[in-house]
C-alpha atoms as a PDB file:
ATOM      1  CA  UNK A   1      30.522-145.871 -88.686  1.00  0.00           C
ATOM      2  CA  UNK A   2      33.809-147.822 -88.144  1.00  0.00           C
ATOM      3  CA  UNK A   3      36.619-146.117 -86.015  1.00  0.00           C
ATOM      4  CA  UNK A   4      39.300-145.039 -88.367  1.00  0.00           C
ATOM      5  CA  UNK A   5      42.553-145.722 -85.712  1.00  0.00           C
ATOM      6  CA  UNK A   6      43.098-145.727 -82.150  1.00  0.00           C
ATOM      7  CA  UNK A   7      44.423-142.123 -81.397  1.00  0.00           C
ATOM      8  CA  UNK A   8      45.145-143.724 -77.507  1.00  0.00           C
ATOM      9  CA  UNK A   9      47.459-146.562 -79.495  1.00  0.00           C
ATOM     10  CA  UNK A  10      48.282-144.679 -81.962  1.00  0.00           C
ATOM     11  CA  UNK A  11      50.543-141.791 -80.253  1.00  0.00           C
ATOM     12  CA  UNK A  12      50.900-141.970 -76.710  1.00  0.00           C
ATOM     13  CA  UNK A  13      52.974-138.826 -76.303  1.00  0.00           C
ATOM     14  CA  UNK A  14      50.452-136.837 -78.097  1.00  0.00           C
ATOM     15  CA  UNK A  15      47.658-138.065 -75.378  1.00  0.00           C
ATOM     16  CA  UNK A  16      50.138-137.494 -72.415  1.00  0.00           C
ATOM     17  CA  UNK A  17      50.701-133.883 -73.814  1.00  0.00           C
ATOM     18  CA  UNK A  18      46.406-134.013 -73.475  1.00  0.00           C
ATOM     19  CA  UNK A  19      46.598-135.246 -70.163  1.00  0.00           C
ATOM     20  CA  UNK A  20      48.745-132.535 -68.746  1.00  0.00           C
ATOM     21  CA  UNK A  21      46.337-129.844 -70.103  1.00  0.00           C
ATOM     22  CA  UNK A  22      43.249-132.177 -68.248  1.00  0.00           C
ATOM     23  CA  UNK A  23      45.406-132.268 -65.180  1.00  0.00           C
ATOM     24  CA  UNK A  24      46.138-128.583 -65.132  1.00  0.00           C
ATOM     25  CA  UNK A  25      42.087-128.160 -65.604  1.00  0.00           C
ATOM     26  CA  UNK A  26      41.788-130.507 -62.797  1.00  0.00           C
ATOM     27  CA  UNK A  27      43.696-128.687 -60.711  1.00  0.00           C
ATOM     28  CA  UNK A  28      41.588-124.990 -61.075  1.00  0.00           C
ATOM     29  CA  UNK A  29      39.536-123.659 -59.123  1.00  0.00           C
ATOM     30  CA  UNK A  30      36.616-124.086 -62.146  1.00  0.00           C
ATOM     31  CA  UNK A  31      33.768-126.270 -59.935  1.00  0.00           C
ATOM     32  CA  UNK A  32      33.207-129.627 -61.587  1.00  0.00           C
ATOM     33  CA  UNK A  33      30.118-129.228 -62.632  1.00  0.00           C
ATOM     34  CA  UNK A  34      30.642-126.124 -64.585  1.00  0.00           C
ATOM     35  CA  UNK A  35      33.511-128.027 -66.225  1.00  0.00           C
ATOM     36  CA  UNK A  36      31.349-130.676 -67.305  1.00  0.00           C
ATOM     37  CA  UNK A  37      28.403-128.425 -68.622  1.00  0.00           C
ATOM     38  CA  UNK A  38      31.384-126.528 -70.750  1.00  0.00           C
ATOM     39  CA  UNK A  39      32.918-130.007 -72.099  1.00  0.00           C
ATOM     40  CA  UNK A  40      29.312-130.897 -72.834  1.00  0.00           C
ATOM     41  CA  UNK A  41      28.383-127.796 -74.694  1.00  0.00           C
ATOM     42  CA  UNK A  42      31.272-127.597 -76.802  1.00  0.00           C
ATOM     43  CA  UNK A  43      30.944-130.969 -77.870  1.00  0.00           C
ATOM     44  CA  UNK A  44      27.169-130.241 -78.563  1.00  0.00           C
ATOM     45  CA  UNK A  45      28.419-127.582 -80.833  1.00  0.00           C
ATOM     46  CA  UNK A  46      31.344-130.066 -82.315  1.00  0.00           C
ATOM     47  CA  UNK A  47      28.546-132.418 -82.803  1.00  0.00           C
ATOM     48  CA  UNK A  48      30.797-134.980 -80.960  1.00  0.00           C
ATOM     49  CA  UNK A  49      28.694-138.214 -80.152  1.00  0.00           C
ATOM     50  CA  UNK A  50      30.887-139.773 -78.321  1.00  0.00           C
ATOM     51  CA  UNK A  51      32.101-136.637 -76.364  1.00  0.00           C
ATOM     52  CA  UNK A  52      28.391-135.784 -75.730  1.00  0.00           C
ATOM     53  CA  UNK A  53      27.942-139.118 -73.929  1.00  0.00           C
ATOM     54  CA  UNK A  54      31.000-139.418 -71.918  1.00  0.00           C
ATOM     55  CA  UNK A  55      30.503-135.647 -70.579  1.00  0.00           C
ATOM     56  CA  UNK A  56      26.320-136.182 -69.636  1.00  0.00           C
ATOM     57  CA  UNK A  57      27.466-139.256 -67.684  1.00  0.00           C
ATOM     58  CA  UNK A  58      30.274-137.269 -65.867  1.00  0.00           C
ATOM     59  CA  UNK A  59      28.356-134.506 -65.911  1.00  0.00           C
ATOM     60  CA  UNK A  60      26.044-136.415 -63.469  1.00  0.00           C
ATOM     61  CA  UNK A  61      28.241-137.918 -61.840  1.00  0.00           C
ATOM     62  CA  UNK A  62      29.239-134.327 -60.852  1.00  0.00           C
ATOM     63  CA  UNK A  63      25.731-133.629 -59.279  1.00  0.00           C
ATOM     64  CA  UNK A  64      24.077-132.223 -62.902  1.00  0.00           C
ATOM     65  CA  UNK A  65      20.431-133.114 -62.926  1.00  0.00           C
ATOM     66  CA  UNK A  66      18.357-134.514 -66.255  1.00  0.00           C
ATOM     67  CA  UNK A  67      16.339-131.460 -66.601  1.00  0.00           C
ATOM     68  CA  UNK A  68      19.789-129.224 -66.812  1.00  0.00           C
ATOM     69  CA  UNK A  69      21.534-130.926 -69.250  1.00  0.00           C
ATOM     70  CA  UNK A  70      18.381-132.018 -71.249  1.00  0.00           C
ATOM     71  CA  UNK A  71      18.249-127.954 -72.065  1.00  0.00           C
ATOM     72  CA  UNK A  72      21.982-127.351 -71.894  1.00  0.00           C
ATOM     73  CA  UNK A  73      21.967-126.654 -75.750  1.00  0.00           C
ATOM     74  CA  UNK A  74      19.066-123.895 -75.213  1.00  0.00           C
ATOM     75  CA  UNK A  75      20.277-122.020 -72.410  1.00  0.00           C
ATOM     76  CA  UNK A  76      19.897-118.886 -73.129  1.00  0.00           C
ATOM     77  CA  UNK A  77      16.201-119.817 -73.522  1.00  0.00           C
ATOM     78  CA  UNK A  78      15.850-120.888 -69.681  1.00  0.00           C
ATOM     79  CA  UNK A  79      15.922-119.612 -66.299  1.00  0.00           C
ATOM     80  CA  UNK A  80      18.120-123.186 -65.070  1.00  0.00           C
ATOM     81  CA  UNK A  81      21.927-121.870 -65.310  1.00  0.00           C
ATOM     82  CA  UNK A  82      23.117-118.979 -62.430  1.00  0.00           C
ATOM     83  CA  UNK A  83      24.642-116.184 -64.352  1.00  0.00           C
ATOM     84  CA  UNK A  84      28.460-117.241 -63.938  1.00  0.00           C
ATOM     85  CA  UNK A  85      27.121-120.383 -65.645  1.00  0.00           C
ATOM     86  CA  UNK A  86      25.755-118.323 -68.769  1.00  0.00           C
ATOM     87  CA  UNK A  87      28.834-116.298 -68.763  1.00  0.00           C
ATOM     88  CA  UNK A  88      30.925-119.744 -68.936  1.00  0.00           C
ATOM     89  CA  UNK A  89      28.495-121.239 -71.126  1.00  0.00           C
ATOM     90  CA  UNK A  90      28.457-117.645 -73.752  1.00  0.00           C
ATOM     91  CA  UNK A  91      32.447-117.618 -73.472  1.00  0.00           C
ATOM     92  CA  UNK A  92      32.533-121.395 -74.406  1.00  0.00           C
ATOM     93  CA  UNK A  93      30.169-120.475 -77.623  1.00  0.00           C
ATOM     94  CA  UNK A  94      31.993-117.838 -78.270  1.00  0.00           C
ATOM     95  CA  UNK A  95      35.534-119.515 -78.612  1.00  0.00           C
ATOM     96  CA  UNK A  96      34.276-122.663 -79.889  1.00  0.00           C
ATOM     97  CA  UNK A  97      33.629-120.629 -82.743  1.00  0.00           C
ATOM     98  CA  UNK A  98      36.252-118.239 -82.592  1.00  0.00           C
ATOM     99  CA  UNK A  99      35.784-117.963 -86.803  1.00  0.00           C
ATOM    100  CA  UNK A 100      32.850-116.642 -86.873  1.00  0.00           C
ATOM    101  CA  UNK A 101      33.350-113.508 -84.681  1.00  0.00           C
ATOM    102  CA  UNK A 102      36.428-113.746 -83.137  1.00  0.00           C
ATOM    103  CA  UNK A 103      35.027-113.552 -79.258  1.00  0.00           C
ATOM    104  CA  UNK A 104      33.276-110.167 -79.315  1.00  0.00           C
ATOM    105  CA  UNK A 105      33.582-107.705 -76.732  1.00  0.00           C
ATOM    106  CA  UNK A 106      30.434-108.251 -75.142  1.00  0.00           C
ATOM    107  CA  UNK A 107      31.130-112.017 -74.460  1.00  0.00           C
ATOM    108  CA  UNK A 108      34.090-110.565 -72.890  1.00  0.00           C
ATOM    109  CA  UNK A 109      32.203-108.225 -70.557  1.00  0.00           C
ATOM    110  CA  UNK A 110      29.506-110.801 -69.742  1.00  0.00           C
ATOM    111  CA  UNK A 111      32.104-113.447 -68.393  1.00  0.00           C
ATOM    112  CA  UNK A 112      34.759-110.975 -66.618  1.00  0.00           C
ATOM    113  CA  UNK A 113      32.624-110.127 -63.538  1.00  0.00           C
ATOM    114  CA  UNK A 114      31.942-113.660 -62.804  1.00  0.00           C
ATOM    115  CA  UNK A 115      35.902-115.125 -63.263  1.00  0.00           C
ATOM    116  CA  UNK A 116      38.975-113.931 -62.007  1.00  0.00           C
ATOM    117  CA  UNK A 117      41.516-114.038 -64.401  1.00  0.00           C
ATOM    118  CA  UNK A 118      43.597-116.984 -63.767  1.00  0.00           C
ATOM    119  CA  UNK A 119      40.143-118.614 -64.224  1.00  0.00           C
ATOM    120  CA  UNK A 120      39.117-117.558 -67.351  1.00  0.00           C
ATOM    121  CA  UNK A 121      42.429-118.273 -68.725  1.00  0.00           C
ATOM    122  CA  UNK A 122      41.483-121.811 -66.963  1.00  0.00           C
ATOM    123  CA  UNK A 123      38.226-121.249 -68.388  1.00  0.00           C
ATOM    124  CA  UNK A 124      39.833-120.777 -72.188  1.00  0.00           C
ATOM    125  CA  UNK A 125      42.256-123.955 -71.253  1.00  0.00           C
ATOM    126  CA  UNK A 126      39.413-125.597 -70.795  1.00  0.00           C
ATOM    127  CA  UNK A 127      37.251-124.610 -74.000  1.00  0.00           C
ATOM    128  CA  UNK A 128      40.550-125.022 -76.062  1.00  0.00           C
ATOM    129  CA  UNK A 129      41.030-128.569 -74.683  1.00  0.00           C
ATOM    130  CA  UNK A 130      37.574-130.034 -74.740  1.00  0.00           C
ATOM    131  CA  UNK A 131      38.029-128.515 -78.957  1.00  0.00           C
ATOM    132  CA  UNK A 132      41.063-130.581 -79.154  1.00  0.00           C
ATOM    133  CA  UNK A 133      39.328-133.987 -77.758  1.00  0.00           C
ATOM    134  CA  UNK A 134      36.382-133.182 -80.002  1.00  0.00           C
ATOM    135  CA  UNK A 135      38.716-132.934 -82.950  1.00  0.00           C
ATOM    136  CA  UNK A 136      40.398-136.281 -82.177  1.00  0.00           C
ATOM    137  CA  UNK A 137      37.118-138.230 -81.249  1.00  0.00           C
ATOM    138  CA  UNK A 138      35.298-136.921 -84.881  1.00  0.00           C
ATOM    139  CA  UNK A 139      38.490-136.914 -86.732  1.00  0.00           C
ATOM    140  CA  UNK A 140      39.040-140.416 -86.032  1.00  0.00           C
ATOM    141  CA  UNK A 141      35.694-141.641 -85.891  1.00  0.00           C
ATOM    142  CA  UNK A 142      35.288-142.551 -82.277  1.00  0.00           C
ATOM    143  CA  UNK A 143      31.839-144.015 -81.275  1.00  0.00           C
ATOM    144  CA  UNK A 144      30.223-144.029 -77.352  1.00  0.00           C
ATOM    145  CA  UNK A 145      30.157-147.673 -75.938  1.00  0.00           C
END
């Protein structure tokens, strides 16, 4: 599958306003490894190839081991994520597809114990943005090299 345009090329400005919502993630206090397993799951759901292989290389780059993100897309099936990691993981699920049932209360309750609130609004900046990359890497047809 050929890429359709360079969205990089294409608009600048529009991937400067991206970067400012990367650097504000950056700058949380969200641990980088928990970032990566939420840009990686989201992108799983997306079904963003080229997403999915630029987050399980940074992903271990941020410490993740194989076994982890080989059974990041069945967590709830294994005993390999601490619970603030299921929390993130259920609240990443949950607004990646915000259609179906608009982030129920119980998604709500499972993640609040584990997050303050400036960090799951960090937490929802961060779900929102890895959404928007996923949109612009399937949406133009970007492929992993």
């Amino acid at each position: 599958m050929a890429p359709r345009l360079d969205f990089y090329k294409a608009s600048p400005a529009a991937i400067k306003a991206m970067m400012g919502l990367e650097d504000r993630i950056g700058n949380s206090e969200l641990e980088p490894s928990l970032v990566e397993l939420v840009r990686l799951r989201a992108s799983q759901i997306n079904g963003c190839a080229y997403c999915i292989d630029l987050h399980t290389r940074d992903a271990r780059k941020a410490g993740e081991d194989d076994r982890r993100l080989a059974t990041l897309s069945v967590w709830h099936e294994t005993p390999f994520f601490s619970e603030r990691e299921r929390a993130a993981l259920a609240w990443t699920e949950a607004v990646t597809l915000v259609s179906q049932d608009h982030v129920p209360d119980a998604v709500w309750e499972a993640v609040h114990p584990h997050f303050t609130e400036a960090e799951i609004v960090d937490l929802t900046l961060l779900v929102v943005t890895i959404n928007a990359w996923n949109r612009f890497a399937i949406s133009f047809r970007k492929t992993p090299v």
